[in-house]
Protein backbone atom coordinates (compact mmCIF):
# COMPACT_ATOMS: atom_id res chain seq x y z
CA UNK A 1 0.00 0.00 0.00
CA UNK A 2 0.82 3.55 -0.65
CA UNK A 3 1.73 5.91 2.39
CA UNK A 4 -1.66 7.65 3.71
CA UNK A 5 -1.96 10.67 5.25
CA UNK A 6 -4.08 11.59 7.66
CA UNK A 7 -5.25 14.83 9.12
CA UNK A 8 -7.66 15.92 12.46
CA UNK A 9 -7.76 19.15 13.38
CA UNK A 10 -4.45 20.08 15.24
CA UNK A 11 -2.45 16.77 13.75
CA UNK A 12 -0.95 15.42 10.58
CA UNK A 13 -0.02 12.10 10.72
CA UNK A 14 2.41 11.19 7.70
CA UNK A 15 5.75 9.13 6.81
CA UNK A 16 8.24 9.74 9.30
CA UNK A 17 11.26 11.42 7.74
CA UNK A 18 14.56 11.73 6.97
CA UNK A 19 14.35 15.03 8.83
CA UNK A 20 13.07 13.09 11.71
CA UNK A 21 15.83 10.86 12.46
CA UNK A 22 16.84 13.10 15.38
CA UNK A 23 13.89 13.49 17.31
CA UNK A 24 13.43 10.12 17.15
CA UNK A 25 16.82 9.89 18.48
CA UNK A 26 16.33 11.84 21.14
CA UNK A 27 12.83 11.07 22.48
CA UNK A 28 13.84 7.41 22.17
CA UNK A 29 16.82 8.19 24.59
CA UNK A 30 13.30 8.26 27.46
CA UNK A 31 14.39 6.03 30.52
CA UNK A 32 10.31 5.51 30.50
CA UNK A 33 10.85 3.70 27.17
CA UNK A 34 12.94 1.31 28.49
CA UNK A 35 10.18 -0.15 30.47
CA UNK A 36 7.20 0.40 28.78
CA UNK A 37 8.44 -0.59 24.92
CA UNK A 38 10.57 -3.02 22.59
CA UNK A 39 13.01 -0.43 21.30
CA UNK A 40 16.59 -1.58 21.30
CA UNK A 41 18.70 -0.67 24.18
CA UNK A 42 20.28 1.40 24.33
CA UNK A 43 19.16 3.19 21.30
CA UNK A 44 21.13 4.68 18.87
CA UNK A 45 21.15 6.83 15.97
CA UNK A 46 21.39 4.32 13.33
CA UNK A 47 18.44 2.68 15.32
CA UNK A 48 16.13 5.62 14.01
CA UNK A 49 17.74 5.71 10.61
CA UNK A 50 17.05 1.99 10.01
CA UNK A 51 13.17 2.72 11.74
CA UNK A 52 12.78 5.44 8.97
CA UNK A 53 14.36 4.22 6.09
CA UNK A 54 13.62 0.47 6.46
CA UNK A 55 11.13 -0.64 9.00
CA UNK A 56 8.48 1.97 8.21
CA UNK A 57 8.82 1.66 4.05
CA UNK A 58 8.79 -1.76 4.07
CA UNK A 59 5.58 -2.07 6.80
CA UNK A 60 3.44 0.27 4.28
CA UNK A 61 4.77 -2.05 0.97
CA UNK A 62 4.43 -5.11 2.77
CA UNK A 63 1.24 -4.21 3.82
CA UNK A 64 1.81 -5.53 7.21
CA UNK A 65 2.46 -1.86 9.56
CA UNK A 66 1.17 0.93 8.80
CA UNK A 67 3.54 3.76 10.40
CA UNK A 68 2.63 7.27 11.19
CA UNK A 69 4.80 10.20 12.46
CA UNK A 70 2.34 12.44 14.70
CA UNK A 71 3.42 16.32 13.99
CA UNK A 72 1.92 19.18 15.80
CA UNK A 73 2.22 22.72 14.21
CA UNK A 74 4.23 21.15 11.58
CA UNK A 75 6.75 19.17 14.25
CA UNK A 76 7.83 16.08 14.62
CA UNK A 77 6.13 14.76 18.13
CA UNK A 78 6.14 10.83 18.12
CA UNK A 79 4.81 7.91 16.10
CA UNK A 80 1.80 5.43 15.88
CA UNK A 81 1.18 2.60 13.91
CA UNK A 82 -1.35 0.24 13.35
CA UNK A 83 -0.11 -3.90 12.87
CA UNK A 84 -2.42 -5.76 10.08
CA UNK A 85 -2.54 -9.27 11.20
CA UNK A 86 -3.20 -8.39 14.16
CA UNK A 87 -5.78 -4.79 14.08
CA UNK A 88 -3.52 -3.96 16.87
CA UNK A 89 -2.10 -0.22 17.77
CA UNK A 90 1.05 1.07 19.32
CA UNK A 91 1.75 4.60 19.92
CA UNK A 92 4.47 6.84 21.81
CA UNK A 93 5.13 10.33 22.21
CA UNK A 94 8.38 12.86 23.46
CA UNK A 95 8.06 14.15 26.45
CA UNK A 96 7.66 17.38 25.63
CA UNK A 97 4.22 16.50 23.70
CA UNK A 98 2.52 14.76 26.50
CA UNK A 99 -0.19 15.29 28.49
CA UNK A 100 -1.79 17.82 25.71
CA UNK A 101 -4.14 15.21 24.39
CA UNK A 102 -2.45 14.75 21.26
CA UNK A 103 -2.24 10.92 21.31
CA UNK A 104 -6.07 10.17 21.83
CA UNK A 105 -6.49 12.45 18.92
CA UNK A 106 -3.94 10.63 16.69
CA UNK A 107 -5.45 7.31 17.66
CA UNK A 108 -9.16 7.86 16.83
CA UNK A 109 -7.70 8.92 13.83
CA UNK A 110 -6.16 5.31 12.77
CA UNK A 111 -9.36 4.05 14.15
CA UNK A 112 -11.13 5.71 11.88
CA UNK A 113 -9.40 5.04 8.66
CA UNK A 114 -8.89 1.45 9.97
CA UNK A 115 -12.53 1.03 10.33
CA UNK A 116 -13.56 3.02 7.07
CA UNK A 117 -10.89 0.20 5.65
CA UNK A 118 -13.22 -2.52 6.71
CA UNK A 119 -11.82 -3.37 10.16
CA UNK A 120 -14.23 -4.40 12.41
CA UNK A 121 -11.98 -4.71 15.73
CA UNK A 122 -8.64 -2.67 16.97
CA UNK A 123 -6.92 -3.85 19.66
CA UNK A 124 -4.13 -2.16 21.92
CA UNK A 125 -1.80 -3.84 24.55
CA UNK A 126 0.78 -2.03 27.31
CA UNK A 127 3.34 -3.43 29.48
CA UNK A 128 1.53 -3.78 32.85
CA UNK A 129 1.15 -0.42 35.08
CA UNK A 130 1.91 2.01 31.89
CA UNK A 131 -1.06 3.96 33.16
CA UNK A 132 -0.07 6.69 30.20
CA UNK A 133 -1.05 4.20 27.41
CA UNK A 134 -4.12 2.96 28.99
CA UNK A 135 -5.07 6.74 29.09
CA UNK A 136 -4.74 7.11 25.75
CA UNK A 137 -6.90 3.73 24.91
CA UNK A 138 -9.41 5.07 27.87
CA UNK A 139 -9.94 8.38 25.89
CA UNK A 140 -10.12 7.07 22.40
CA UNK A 141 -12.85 4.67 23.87
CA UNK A 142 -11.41 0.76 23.88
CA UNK A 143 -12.87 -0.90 26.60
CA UNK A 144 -10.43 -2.71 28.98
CA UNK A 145 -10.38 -6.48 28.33
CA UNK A 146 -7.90 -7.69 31.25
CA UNK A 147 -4.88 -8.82 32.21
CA UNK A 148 -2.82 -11.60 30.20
CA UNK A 149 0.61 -12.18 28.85
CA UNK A 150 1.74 -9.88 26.17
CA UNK A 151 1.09 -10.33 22.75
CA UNK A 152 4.15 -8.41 21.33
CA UNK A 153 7.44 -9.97 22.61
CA UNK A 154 9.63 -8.35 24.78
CA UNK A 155 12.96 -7.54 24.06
CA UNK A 156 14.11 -11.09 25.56
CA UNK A 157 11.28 -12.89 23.84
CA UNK A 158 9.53 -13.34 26.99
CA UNK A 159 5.67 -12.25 27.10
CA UNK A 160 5.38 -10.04 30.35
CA UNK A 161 2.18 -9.48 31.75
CA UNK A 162 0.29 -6.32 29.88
CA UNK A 163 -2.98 -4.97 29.74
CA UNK A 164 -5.63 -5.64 26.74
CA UNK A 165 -8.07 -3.24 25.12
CA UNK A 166 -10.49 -3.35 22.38
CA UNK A 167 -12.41 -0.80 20.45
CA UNK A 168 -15.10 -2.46 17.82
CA UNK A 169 -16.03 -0.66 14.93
CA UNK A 170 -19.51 0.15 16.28
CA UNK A 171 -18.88 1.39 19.55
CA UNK A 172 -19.28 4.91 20.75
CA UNK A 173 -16.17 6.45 21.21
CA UNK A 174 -17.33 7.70 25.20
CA UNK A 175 -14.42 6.82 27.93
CA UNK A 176 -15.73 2.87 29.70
CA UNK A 177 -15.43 2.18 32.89
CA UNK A 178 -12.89 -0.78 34.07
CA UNK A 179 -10.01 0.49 34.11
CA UNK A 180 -7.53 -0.25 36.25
């Protein structure tokens, strides 16, 4: 599939960039990341070169990950993606971005051109007790589903406890109760 770009009304979400190598750099250099996502580690410059120039192409002409940088006023602010098999989403921002409700914005978003794609189901998944994720799901409306073993491996292959979340293409987009 070609590259789609999507707008709302404070965010473009596009391709990320050349230009965007060192942001990513930089807001992937986040101790928080190191607990709460699969990045290598330590994380490196050429990490973000290969996530731009490789990884992201080859997800959108594979048609297996659709990859989205999130810019605000024109800037690079963090990425989200949305995994085929699976009609799962991951999402992360810099620091300097959160807490603005940027991220529940970018999701409904993907949910929405995911759904208008034929989707019936999204589902999202964070490392246990990364209460900023399940925020994000919370606000775009997913309903919790529980606690089980991860779905996406962690960086040791292992399959840590994480919450689940689902939104279905029919369901209001209000915040449900259950979290934890």
């Amino acid at each position: 599939m070609e590259p789609v770009r999507l707008t709302t009304n404070r965010l473009v979400l596009d391709q990320p960039a050349a230009d965007d190598i060192d942001l990513v750099t930089e807001y992937c250099q986040d101790p928080v990341f190191e607990h709460v996502m699969t990045l290598p580690s330590p994380y490196h410059r050429g990490d973000a070169e290969f996530f731009v120039t490789e990884f992201v192409p080859h997800g959108w002409s594979s048609d297996l990950e659709y990859t989205w940088a999130v810019r605000v006023d024109g800037g690079f602010a963090g990425v989200i993606g949305y995994r085929v098999p699976t009609a799962s989403v991951g999402f992360w921002l810099g620091a300097p971005h959160r807490g603005r409700g940027i991220m529940p914005e970018a999701l409904a978003a993907v949910a929405d051109w995911a759904f208008e794609r034929g989707e019936r189901e999204l589902r999202w998944e964070c490392v246990l007790g990364n209460r900023a994720s399940a925020a994000t799901a919370r606000k775009a409306g997913f309903r919790y589903t529980g606690q089980r073993p991860a779905e996406i491996p962690a960086r040791d292959g292992s399959r840590p406890e994480a919450w689940h979340g689902v939104l279905l293409r029919d369901d209001d987009r209000s915040e449900k109760d259950g979290w934890p």
